[in-house]
C-alpha atoms as a PDB file:
ATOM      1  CA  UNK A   1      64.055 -27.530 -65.764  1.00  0.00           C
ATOM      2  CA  UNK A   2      67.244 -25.731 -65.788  1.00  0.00           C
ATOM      3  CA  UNK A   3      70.171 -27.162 -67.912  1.00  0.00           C
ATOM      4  CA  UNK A   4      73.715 -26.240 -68.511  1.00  0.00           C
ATOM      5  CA  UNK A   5      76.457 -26.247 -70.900  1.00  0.00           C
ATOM      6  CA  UNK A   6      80.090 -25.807 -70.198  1.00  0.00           C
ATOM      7  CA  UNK A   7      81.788 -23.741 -72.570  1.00  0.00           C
ATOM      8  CA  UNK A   8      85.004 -21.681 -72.424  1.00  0.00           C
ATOM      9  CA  UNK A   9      84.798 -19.509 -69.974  1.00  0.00           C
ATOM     10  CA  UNK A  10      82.127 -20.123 -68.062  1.00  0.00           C
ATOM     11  CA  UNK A  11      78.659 -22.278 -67.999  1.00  0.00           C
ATOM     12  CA  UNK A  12      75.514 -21.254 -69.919  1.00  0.00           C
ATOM     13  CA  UNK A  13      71.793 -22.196 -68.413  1.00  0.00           C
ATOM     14  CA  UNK A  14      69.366 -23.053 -70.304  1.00  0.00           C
ATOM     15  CA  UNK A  15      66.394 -24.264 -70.681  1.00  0.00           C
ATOM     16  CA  UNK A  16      64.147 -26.570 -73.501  1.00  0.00           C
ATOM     17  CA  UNK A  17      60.197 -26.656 -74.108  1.00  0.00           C
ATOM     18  CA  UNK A  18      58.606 -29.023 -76.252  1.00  0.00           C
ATOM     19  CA  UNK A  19      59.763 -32.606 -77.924  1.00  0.00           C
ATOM     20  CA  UNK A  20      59.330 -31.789 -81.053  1.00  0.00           C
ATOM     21  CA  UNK A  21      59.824 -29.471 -84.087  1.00  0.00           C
ATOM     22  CA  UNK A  22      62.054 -26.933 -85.352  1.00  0.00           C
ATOM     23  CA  UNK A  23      64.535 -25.426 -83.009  1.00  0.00           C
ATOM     24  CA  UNK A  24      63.841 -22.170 -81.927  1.00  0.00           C
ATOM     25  CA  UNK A  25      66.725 -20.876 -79.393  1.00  0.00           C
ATOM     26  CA  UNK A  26      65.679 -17.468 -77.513  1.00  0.00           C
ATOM     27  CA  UNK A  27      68.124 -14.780 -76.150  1.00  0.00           C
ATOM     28  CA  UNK A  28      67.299 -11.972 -73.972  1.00  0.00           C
ATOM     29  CA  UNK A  29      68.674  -8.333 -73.757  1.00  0.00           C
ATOM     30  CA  UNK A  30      70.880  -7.468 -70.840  1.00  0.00           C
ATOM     31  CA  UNK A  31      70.011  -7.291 -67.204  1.00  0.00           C
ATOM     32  CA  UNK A  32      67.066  -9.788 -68.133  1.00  0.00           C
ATOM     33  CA  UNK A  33      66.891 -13.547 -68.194  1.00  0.00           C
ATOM     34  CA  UNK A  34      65.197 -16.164 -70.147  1.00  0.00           C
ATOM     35  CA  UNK A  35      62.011 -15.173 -68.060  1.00  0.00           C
ATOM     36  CA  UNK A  36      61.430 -12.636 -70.648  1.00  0.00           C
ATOM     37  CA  UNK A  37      60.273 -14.988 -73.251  1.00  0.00           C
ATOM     38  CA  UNK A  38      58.004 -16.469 -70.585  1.00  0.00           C
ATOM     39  CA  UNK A  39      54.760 -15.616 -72.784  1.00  0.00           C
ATOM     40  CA  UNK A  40      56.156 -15.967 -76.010  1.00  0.00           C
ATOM     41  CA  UNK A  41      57.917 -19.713 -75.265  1.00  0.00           C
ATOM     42  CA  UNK A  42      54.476 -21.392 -75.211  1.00  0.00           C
ATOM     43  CA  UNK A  43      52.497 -19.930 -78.058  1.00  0.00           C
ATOM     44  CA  UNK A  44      55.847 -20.873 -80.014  1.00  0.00           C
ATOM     45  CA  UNK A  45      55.666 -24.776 -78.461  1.00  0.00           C
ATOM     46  CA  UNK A  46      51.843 -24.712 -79.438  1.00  0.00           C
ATOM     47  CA  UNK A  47      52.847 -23.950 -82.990  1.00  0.00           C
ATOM     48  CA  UNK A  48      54.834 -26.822 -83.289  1.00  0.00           C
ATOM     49  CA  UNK A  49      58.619 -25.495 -82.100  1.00  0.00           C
ATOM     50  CA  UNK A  50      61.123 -27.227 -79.933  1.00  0.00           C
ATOM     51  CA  UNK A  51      62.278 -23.740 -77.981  1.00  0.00           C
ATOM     52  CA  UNK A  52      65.241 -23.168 -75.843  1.00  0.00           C
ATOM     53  CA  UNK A  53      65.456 -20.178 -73.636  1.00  0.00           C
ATOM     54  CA  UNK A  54      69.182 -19.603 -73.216  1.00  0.00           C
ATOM     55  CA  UNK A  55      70.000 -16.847 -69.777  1.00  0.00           C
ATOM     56  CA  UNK A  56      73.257 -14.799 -71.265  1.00  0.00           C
ATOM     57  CA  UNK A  57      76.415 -15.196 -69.544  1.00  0.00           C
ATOM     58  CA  UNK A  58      76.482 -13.179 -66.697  1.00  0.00           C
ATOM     59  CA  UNK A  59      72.537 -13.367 -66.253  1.00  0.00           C
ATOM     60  CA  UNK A  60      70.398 -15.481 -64.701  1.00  0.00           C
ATOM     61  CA  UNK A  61      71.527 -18.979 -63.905  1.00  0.00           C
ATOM     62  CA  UNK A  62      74.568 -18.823 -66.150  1.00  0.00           C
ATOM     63  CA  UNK A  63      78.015 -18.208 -64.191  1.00  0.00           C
ATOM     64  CA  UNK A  64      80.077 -14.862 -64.071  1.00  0.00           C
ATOM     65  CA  UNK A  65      83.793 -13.427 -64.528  1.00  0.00           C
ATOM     66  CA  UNK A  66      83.783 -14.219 -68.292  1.00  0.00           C
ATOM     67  CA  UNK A  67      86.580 -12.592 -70.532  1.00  0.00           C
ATOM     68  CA  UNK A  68      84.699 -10.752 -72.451  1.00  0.00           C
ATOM     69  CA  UNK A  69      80.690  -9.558 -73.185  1.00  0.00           C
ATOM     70  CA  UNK A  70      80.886  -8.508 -76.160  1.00  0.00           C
ATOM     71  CA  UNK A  71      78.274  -9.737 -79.175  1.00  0.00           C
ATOM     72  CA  UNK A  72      80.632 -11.769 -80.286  1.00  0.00           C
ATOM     73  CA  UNK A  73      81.494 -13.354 -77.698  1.00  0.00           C
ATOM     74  CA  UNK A  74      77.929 -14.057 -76.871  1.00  0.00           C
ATOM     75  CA  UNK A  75      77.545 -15.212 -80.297  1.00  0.00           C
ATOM     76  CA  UNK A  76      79.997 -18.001 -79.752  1.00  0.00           C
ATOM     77  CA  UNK A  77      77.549 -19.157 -76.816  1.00  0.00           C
ATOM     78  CA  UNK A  78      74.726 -19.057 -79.262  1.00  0.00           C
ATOM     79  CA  UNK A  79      76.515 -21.204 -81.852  1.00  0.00           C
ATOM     80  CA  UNK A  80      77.241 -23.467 -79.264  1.00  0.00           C
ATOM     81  CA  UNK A  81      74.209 -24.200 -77.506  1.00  0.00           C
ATOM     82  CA  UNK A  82      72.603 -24.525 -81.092  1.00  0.00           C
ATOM     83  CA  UNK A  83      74.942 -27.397 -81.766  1.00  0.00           C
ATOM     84  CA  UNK A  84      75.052 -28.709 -78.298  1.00  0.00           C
ATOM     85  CA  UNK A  85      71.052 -29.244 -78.892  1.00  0.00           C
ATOM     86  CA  UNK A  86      71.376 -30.593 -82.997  1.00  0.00           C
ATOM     87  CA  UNK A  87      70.458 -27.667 -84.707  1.00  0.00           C
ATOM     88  CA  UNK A  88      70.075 -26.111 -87.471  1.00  0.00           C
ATOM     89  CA  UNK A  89      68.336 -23.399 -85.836  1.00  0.00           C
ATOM     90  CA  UNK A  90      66.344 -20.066 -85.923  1.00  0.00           C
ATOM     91  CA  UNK A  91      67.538 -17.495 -83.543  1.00  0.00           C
ATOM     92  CA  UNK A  92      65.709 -15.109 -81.276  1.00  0.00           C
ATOM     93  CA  UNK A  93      67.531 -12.286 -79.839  1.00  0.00           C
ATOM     94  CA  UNK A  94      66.704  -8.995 -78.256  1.00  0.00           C
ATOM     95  CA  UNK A  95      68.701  -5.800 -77.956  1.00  0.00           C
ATOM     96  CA  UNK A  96      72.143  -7.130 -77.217  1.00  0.00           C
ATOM     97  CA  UNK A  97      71.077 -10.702 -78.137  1.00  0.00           C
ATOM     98  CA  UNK A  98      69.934  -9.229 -81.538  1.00  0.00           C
ATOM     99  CA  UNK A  99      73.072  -8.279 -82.397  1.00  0.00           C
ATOM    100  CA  UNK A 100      74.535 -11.154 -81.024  1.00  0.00           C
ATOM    101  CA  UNK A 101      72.211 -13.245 -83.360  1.00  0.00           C
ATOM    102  CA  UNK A 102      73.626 -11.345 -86.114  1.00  0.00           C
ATOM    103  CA  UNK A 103      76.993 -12.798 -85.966  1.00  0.00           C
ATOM    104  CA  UNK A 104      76.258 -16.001 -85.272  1.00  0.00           C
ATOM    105  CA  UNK A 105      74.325 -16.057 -88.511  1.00  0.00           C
ATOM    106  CA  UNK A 106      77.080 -14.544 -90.607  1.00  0.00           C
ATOM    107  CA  UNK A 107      79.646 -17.067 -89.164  1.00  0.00           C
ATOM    108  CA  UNK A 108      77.641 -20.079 -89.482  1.00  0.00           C
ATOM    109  CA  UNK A 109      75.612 -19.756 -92.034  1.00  0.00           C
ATOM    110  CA  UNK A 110      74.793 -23.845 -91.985  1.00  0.00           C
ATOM    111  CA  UNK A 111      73.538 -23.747 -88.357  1.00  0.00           C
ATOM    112  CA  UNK A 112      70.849 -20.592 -88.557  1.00  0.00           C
ATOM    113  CA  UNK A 113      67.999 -21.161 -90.605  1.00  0.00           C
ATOM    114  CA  UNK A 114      66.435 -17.693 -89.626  1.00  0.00           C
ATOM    115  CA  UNK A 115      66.701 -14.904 -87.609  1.00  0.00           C
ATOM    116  CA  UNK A 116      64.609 -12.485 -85.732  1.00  0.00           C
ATOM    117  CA  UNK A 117      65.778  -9.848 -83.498  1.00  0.00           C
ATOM    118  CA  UNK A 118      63.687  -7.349 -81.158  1.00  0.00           C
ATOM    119  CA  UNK A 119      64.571  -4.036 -80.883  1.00  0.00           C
ATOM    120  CA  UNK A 120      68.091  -5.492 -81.381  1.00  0.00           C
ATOM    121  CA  UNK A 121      71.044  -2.872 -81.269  1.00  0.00           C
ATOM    122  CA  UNK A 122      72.473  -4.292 -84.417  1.00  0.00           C
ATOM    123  CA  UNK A 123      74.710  -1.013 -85.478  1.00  0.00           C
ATOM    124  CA  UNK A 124      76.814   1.815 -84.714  1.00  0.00           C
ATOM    125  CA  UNK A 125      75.041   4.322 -83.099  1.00  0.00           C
ATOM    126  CA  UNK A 126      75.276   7.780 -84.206  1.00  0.00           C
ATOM    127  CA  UNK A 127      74.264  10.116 -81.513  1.00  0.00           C
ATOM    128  CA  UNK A 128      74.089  14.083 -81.770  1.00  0.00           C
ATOM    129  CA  UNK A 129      73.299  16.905 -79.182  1.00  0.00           C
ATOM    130  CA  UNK A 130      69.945  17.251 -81.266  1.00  0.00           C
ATOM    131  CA  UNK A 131      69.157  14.021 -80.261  1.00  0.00           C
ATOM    132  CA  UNK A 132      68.320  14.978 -76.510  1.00  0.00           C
ATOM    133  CA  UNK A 133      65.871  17.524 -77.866  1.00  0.00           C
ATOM    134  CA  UNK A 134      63.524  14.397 -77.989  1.00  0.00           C
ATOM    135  CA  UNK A 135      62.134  13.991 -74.431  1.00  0.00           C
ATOM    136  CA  UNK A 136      61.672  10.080 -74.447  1.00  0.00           C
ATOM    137  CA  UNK A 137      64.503   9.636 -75.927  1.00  0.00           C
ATOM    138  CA  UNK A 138      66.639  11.690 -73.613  1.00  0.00           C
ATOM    139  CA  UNK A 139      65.159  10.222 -70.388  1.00  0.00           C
ATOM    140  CA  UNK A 140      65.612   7.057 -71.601  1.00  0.00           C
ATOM    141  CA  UNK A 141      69.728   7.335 -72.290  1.00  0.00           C
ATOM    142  CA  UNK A 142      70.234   9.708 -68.725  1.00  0.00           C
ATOM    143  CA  UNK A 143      68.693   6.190 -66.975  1.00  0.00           C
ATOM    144  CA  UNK A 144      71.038   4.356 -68.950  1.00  0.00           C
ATOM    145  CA  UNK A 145      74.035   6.426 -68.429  1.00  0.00           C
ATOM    146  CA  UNK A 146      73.081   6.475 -64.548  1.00  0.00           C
ATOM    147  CA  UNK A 147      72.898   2.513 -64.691  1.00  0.00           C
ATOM    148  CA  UNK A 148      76.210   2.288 -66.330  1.00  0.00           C
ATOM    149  CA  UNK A 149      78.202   4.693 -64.320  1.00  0.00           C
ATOM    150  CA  UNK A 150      76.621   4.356 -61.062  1.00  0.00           C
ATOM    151  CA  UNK A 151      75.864   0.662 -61.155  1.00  0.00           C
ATOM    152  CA  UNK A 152      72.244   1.180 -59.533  1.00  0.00           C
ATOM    153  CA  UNK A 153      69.624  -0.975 -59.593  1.00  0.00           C
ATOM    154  CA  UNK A 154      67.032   1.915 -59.210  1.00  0.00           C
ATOM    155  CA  UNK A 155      68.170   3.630 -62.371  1.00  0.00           C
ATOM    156  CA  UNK A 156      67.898   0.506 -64.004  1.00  0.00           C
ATOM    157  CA  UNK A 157      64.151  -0.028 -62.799  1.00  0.00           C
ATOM    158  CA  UNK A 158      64.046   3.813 -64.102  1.00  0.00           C
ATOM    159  CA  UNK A 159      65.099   3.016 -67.216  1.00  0.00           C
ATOM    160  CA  UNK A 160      62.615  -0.295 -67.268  1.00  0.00           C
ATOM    161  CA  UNK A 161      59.463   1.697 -66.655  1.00  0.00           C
ATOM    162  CA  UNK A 162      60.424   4.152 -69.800  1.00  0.00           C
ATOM    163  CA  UNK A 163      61.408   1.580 -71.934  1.00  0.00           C
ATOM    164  CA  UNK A 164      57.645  -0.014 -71.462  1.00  0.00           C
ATOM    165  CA  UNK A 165      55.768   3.002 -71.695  1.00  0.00           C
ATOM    166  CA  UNK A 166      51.837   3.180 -70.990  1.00  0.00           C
ATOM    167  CA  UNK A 167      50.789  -0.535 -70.641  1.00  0.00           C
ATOM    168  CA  UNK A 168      52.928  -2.582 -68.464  1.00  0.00           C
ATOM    169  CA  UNK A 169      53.010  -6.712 -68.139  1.00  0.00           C
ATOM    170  CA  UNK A 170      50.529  -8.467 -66.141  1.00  0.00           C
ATOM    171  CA  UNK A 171      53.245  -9.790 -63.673  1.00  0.00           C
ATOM    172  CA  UNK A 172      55.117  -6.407 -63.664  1.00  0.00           C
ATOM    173  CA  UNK A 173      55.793  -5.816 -60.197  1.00  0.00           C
ATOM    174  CA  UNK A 174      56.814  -9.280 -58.727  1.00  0.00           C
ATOM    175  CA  UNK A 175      59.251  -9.276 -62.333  1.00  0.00           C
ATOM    176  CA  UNK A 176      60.902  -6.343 -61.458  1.00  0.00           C
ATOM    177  CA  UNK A 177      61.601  -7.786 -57.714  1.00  0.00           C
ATOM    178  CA  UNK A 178      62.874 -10.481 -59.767  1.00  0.00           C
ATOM    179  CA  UNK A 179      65.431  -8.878 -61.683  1.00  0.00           C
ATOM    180  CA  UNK A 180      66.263  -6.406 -59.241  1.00  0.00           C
ATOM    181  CA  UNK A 181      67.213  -9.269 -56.986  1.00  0.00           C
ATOM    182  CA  UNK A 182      69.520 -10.822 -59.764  1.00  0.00           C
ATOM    183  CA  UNK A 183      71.439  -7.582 -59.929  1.00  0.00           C
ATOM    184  CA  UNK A 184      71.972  -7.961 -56.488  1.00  0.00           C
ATOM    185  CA  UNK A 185      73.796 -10.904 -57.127  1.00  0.00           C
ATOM    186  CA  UNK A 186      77.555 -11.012 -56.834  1.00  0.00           C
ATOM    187  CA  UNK A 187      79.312  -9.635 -60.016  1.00  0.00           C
ATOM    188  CA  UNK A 188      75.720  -9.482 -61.985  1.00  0.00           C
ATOM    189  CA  UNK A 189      75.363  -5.682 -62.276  1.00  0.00           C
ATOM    190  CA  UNK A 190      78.823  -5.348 -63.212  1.00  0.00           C
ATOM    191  CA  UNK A 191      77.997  -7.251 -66.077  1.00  0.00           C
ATOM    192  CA  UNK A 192      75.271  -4.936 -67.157  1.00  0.00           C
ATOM    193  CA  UNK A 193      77.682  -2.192 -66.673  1.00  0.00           C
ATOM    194  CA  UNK A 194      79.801  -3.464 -69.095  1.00  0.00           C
ATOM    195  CA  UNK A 195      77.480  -4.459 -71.643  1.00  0.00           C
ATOM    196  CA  UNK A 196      76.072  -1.271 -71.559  1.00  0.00           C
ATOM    197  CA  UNK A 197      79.564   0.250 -72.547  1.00  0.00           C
ATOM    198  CA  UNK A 198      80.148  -2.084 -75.618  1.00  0.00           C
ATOM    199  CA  UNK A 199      79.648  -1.149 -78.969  1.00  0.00           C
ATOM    200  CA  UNK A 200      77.649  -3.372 -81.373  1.00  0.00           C
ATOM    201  CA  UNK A 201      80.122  -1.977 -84.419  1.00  0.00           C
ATOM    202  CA  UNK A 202      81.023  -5.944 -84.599  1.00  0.00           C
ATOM    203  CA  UNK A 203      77.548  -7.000 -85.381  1.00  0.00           C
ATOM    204  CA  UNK A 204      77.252  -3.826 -87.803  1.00  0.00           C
ATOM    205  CA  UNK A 205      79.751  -5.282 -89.449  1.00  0.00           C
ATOM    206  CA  UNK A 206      78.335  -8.739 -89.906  1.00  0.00           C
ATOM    207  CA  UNK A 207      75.409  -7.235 -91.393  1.00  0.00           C
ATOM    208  CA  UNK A 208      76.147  -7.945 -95.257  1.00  0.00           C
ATOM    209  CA  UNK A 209      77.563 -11.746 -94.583  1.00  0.00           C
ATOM    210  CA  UNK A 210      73.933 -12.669 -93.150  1.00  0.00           C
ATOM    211  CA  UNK A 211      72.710 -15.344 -95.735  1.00  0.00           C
ATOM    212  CA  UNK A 212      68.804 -16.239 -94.047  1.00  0.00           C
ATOM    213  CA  UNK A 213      65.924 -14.546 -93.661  1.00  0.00           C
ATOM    214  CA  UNK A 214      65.388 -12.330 -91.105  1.00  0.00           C
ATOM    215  CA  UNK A 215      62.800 -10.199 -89.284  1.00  0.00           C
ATOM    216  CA  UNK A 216      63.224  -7.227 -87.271  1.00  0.00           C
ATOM    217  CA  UNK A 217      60.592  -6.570 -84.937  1.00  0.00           C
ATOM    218  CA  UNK A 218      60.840  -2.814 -83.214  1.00  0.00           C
ATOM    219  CA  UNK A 219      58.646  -1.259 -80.965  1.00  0.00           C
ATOM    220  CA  UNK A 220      57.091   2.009 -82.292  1.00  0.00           C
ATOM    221  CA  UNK A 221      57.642   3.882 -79.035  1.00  0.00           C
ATOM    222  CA  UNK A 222      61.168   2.314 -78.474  1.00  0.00           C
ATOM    223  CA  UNK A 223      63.044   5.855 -76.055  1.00  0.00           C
ATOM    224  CA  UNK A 224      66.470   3.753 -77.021  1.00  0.00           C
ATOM    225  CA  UNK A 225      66.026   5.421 -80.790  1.00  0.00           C
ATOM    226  CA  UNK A 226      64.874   9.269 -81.850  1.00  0.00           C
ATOM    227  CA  UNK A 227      63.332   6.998 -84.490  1.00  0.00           C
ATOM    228  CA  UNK A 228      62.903   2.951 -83.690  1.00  0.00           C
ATOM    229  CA  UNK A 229      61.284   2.681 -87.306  1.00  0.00           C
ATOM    230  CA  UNK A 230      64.528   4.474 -88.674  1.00  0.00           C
ATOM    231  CA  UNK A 231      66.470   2.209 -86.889  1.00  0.00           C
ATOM    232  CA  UNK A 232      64.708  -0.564 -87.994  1.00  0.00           C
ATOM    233  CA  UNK A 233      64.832  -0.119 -91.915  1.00  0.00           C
ATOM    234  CA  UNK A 234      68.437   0.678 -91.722  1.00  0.00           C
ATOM    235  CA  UNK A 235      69.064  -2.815 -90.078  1.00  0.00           C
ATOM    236  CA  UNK A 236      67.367  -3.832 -93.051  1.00  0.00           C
ATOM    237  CA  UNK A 237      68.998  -1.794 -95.691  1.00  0.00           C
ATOM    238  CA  UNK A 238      72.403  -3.199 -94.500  1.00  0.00           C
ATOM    239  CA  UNK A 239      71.476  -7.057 -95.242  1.00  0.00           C
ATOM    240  CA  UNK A 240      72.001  -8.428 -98.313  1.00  0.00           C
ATOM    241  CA  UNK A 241      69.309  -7.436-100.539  1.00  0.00           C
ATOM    242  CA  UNK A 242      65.623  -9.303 -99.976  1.00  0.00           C
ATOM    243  CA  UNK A 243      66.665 -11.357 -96.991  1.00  0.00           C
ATOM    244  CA  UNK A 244      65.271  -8.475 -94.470  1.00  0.00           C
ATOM    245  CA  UNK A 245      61.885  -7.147 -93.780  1.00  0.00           C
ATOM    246  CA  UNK A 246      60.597  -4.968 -91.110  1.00  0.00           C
ATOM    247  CA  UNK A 247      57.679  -5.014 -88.691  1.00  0.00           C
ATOM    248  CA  UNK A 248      56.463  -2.107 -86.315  1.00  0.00           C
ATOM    249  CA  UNK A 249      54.494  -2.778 -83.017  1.00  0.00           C
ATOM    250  CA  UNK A 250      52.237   0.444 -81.826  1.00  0.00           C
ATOM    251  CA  UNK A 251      53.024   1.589 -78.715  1.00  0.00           C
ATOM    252  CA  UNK A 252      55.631  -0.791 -77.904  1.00  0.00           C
ATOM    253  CA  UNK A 253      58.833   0.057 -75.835  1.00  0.00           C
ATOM    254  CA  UNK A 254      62.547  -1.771 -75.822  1.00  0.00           C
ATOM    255  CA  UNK A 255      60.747  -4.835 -75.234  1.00  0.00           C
ATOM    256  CA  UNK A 256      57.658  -5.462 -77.707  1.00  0.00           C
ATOM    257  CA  UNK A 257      57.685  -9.643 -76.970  1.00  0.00           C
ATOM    258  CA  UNK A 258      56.835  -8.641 -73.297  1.00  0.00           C
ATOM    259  CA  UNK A 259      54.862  -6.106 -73.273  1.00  0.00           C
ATOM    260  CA  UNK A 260      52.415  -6.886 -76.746  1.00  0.00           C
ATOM    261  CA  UNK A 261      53.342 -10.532 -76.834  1.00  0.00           C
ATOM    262  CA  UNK A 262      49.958 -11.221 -78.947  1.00  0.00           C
ATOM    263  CA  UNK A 263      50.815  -8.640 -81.561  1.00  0.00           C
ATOM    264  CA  UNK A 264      54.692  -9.586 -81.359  1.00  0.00           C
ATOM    265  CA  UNK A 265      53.502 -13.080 -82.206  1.00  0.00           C
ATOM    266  CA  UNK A 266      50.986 -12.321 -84.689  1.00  0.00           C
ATOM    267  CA  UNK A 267      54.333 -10.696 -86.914  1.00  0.00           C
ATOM    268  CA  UNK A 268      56.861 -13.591 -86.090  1.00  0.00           C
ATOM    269  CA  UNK A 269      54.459 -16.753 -86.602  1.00  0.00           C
ATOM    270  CA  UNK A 270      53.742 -16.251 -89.800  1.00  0.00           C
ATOM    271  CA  UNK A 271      57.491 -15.183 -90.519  1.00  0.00           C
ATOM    272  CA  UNK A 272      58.313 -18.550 -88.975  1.00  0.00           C
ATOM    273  CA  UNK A 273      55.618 -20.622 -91.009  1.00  0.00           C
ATOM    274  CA  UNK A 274      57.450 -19.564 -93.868  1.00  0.00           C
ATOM    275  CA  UNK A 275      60.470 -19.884 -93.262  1.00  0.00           C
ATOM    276  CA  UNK A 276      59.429 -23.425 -92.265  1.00  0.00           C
ATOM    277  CA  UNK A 277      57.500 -24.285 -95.554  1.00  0.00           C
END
């Protein structure tokens, strides 16, 4: 059932599974929802997790015409809904979200117990003309750029099918009617527009005044890197020293909860059982 909480700015939907247990909040990439943790929300209540699926502002049930979209912005939602719901907390974000999560951790540090981002764009990016020499890589930002510029929900659903290459979710089709119809919504792809045009340096720099343990999860076949593993252990070099570690899903895309859920979850379960114990 849907909930929401007023902040400033705007209203945030959200949504809680399970009585019990740690708190687990989840935060999607842009032009998604909380859908996308829609197989990874119950394996996480079976394990003994209270787990709320947050839908960013801008997305999903949550309103539009904020201020601002930028991570830290969306980290102040994070922080909020955490305390709205009596953390402490571990946070889940992806792309966006991960850097998002990022921040929130850094500025406060009593509320996050743990952190684990997906494919989470986390840094400055450092792009060259080399860079389009690698095909999936260069498909994969020429979608983007068309999304951005020409606000179009087919080079969005271009972009979608390259950024979950070979094996695609069971419930693929009727999802991508879903979120193409949410972009269709007033002021909605505007919102991914604009995300898509803001720089994660905040989160970058947030990187070093992260004081739990986190995991980065990154898909191996990720087109939004020349090198998702790369990507990855650079995340990792940039928190303080031993807090980090790194796990690689083969053949993964952008979105490694959805499309290997079972092999996501067999990385960030255990992570999670320790950080518990």
């Amino acid at each position: 059932m849907t909930e929401f909480l007023n902040v400033d700015g705007g209203t945030i939907a959200y949504e809680v599974t399970g009585a019990t247990g740690p708190l687990v909040v989840l935060a999607h990439g842009m032009g998604d929802s909380r859908e996308a943790y829609r197989f990874l929300t119950p394996a996480l209540v079976q394990a003994g997790y209270r787990v709320a699926a947050m839908d960013l502002r801008g997305h999903g049930e949550s309103s539009v015409g904020w201020a601002s979209y930028t991570r830290t912005a969306l980290a102040g939602d994070l922080i909020a809904l955490v305390e709205h719901l009596g953390g402490p907390a571990i946070l889940v974000g992806h792309s966006i979200a991960g850097g998002a999560a990022t921040i929130a951790a850094a500025k406060a540090p009593e509320l996050i117990t743990a952190l684990v981002e997906l494919a989470p764009f986390t840094r400055k990016q450092q792009v060259n003309l080399g860079d389009m020499r690698v095909a999936a890589y260069r498909r994969g930002a020429t979608a983007l750029m068309g999304t951005t510029i020409l606000g179009s929900t087919k080079q969005w659903a271009k972009y979608l099918d390259l950024a979950y290459p070979g094996t695609k979710p069971v419930d693929w089709d009727a999802r991508l009617r879903q979120i193409t119809a949410m972009l269709r919504q007033p002021g909605r792809m505007k919102v991914l527009q604009k995300m898509g045009t803001i720089s994660p340096v905040d989160a970058g720099e947030q990187l070093g005044n992260v004081s739990c343990p986190t995991l980065i999860v990154q898909g191996a076949l990720d087109p939004d890197w020349v090198s998702p593993q790369a990507e990855g252990e650079a995340i990792v070099a940039d928190l303080p020293t031993g807090l980090g570690r790194l796990a690689m899903i083969d053949g993964a895309g952008h979105y490694p909860h959805v499309q290997y859920p079972q092999q996501t979850l067999a990385v960030v379960l255990p992570f999670l059982a320790g950080v518990r114990a």
